[in-house]
N, C-alpha and C. Protein backbone atom coordinates (compact mmCIF):
# COMPACT_ATOMS: atom_id res chain seq x y z
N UNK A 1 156.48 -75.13 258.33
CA UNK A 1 155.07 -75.44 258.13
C UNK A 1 154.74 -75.33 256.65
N UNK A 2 153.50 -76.38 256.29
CA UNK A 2 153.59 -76.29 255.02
C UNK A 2 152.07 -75.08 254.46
N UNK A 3 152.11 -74.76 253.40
CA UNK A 3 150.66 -73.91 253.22
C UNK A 3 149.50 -74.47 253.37
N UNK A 4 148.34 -74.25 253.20
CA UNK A 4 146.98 -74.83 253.31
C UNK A 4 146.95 -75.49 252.20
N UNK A 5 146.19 -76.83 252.08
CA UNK A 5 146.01 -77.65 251.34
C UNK A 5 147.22 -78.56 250.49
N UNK A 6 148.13 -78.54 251.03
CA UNK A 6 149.48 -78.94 250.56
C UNK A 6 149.51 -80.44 251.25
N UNK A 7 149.73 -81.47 250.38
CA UNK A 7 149.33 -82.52 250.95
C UNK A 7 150.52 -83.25 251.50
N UNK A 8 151.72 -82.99 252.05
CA UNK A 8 152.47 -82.93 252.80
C UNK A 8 152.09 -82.66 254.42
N UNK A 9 151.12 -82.01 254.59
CA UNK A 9 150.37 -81.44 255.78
C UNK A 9 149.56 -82.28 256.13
N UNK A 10 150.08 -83.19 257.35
CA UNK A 10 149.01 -84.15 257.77
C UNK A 10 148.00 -83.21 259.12
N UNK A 11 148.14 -82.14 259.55
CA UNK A 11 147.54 -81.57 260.64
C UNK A 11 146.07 -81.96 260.68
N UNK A 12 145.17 -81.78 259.73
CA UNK A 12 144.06 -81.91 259.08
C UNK A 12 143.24 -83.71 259.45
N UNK A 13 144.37 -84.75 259.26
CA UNK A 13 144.10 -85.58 259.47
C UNK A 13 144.18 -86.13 260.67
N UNK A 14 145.65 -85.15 261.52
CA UNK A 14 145.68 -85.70 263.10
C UNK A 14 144.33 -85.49 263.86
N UNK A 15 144.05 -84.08 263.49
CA UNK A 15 142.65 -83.34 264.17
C UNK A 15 141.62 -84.67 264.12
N UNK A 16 141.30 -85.01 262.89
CA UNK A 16 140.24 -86.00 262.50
C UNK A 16 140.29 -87.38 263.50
N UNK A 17 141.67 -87.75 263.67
CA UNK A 17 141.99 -89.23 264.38
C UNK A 17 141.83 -88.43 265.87
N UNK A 18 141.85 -87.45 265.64
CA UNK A 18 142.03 -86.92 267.85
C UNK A 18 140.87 -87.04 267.59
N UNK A 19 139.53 -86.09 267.02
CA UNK A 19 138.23 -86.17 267.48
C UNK A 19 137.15 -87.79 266.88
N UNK A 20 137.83 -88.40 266.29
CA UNK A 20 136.93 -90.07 266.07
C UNK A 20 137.67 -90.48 267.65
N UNK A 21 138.72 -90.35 268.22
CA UNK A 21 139.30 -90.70 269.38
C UNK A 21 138.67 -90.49 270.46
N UNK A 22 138.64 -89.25 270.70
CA UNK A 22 137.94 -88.81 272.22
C UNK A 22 136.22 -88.82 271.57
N UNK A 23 135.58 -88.91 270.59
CA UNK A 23 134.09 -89.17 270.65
C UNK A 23 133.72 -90.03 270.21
N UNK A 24 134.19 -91.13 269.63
CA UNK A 24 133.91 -92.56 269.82
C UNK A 24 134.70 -93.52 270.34
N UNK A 25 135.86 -93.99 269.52
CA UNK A 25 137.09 -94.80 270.61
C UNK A 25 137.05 -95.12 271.65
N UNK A 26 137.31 -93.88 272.38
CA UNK A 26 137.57 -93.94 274.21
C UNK A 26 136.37 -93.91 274.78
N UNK A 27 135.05 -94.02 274.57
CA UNK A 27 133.74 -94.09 274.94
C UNK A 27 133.32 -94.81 274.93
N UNK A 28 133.23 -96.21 274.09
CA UNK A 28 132.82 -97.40 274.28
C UNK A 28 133.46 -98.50 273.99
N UNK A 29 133.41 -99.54 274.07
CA UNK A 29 133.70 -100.59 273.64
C UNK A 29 133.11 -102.05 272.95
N UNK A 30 134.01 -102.65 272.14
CA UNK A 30 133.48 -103.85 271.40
C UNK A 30 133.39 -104.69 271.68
N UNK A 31 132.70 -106.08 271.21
CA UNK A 31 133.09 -107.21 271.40
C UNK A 31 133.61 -107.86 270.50
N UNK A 32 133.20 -107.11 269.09
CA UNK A 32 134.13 -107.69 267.93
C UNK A 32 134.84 -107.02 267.14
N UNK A 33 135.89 -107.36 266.18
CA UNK A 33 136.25 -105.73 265.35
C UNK A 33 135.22 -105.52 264.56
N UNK A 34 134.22 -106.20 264.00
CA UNK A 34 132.91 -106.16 263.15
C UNK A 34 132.01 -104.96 263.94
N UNK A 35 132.03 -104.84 264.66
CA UNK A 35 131.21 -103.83 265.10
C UNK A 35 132.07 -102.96 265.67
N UNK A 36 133.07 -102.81 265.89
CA UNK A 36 134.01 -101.44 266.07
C UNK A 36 133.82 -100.51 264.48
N UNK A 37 134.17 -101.88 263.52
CA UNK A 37 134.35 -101.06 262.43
C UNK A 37 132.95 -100.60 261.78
N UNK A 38 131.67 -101.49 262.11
CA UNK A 38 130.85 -100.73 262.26
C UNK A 38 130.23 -99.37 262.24
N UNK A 39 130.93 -99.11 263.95
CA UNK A 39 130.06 -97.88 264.26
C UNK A 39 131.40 -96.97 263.72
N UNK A 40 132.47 -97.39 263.53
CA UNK A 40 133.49 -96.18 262.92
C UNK A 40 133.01 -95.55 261.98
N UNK A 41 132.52 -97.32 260.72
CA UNK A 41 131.75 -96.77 260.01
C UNK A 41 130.32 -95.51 259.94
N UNK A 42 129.81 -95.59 260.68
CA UNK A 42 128.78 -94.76 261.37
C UNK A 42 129.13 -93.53 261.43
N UNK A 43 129.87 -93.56 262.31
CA UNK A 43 130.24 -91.65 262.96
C UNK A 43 130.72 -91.40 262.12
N UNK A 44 131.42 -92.03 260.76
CA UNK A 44 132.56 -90.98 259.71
C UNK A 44 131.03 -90.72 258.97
N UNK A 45 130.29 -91.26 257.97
CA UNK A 45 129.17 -90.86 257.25
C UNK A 45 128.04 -90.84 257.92
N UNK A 46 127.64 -90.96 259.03
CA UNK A 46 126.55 -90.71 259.53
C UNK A 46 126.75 -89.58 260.87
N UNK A 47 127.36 -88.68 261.17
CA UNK A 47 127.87 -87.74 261.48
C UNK A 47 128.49 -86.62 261.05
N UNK A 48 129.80 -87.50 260.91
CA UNK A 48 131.35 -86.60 261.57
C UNK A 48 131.13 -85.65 259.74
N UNK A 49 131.20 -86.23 258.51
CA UNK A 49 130.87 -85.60 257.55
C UNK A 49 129.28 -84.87 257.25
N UNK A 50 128.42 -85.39 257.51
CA UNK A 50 127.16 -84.48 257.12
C UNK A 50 126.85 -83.33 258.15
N UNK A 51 126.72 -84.00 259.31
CA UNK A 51 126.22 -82.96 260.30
C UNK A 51 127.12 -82.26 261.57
N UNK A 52 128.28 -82.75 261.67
CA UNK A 52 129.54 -81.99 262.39
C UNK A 52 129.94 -80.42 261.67
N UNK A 53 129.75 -79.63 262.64
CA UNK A 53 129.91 -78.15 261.97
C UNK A 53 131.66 -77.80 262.30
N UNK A 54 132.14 -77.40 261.14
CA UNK A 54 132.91 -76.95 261.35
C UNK A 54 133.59 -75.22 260.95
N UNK A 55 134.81 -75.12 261.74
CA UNK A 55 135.14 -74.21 261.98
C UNK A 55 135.09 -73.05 260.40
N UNK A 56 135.98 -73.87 259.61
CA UNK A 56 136.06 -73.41 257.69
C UNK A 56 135.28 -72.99 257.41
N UNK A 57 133.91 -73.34 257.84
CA UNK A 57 132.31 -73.09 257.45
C UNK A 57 131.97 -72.46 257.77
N UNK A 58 132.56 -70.99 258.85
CA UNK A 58 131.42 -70.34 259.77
C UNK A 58 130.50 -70.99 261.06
N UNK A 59 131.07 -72.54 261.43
CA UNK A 59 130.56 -72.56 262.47
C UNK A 59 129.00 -73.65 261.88
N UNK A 60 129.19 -73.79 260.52
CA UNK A 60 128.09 -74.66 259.76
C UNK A 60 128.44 -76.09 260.10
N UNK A 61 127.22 -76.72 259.55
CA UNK A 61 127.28 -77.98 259.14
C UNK A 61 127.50 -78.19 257.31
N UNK A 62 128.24 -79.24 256.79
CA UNK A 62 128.56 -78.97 255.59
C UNK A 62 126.88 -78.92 254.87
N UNK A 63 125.60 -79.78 255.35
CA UNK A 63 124.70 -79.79 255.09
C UNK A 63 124.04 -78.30 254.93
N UNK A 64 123.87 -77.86 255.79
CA UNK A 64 123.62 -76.29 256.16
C UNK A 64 124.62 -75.43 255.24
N UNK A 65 125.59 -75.43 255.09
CA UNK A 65 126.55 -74.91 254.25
C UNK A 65 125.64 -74.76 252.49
N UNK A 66 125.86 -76.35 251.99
CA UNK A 66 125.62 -76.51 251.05
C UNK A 66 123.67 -75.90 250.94
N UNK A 67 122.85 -75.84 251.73
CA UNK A 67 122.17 -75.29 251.59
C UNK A 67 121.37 -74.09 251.53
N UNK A 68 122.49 -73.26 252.25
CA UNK A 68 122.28 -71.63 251.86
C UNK A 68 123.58 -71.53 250.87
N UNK A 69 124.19 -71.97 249.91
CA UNK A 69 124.95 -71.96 249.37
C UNK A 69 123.96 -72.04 247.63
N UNK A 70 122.90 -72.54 247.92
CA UNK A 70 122.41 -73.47 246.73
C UNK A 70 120.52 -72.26 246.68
């Protein structure tokens, strides 16, 4: 195993493709790739980065983070 932040370490990114997987992917469907890539687009910046809390954080949102941080 490699150390934290060692970019040899894809773990970080599998996590990311499992959860865009089971909470958007496998939940709906398209009629075009224009709107798949769409709403992918969507859930990565209009979600999965601002308001998805994660674990690193205490259980924050990076928003919430950065704001008792500041």
């Amino acid at each position: 195993m490699s150390g934290k932040g060692n970019c040899y370490d894809n773990s970080m990114v599998e996590t990311f493709f499992k959860s865009i997987k089971a909470e958007l992917i496998w939940r709906n469907k398209w009629d075009t790739r224009r709107q798949a890539e769409g709403a992918i687009f969507q859930y990565i910046n209009g979600f999965y980065n601002p308001r998805r809390r994660h674990s690193s954080l205490g259980g924050k949102s990076p928003l919430a983070f950065e704001r008792k941080a500041a």
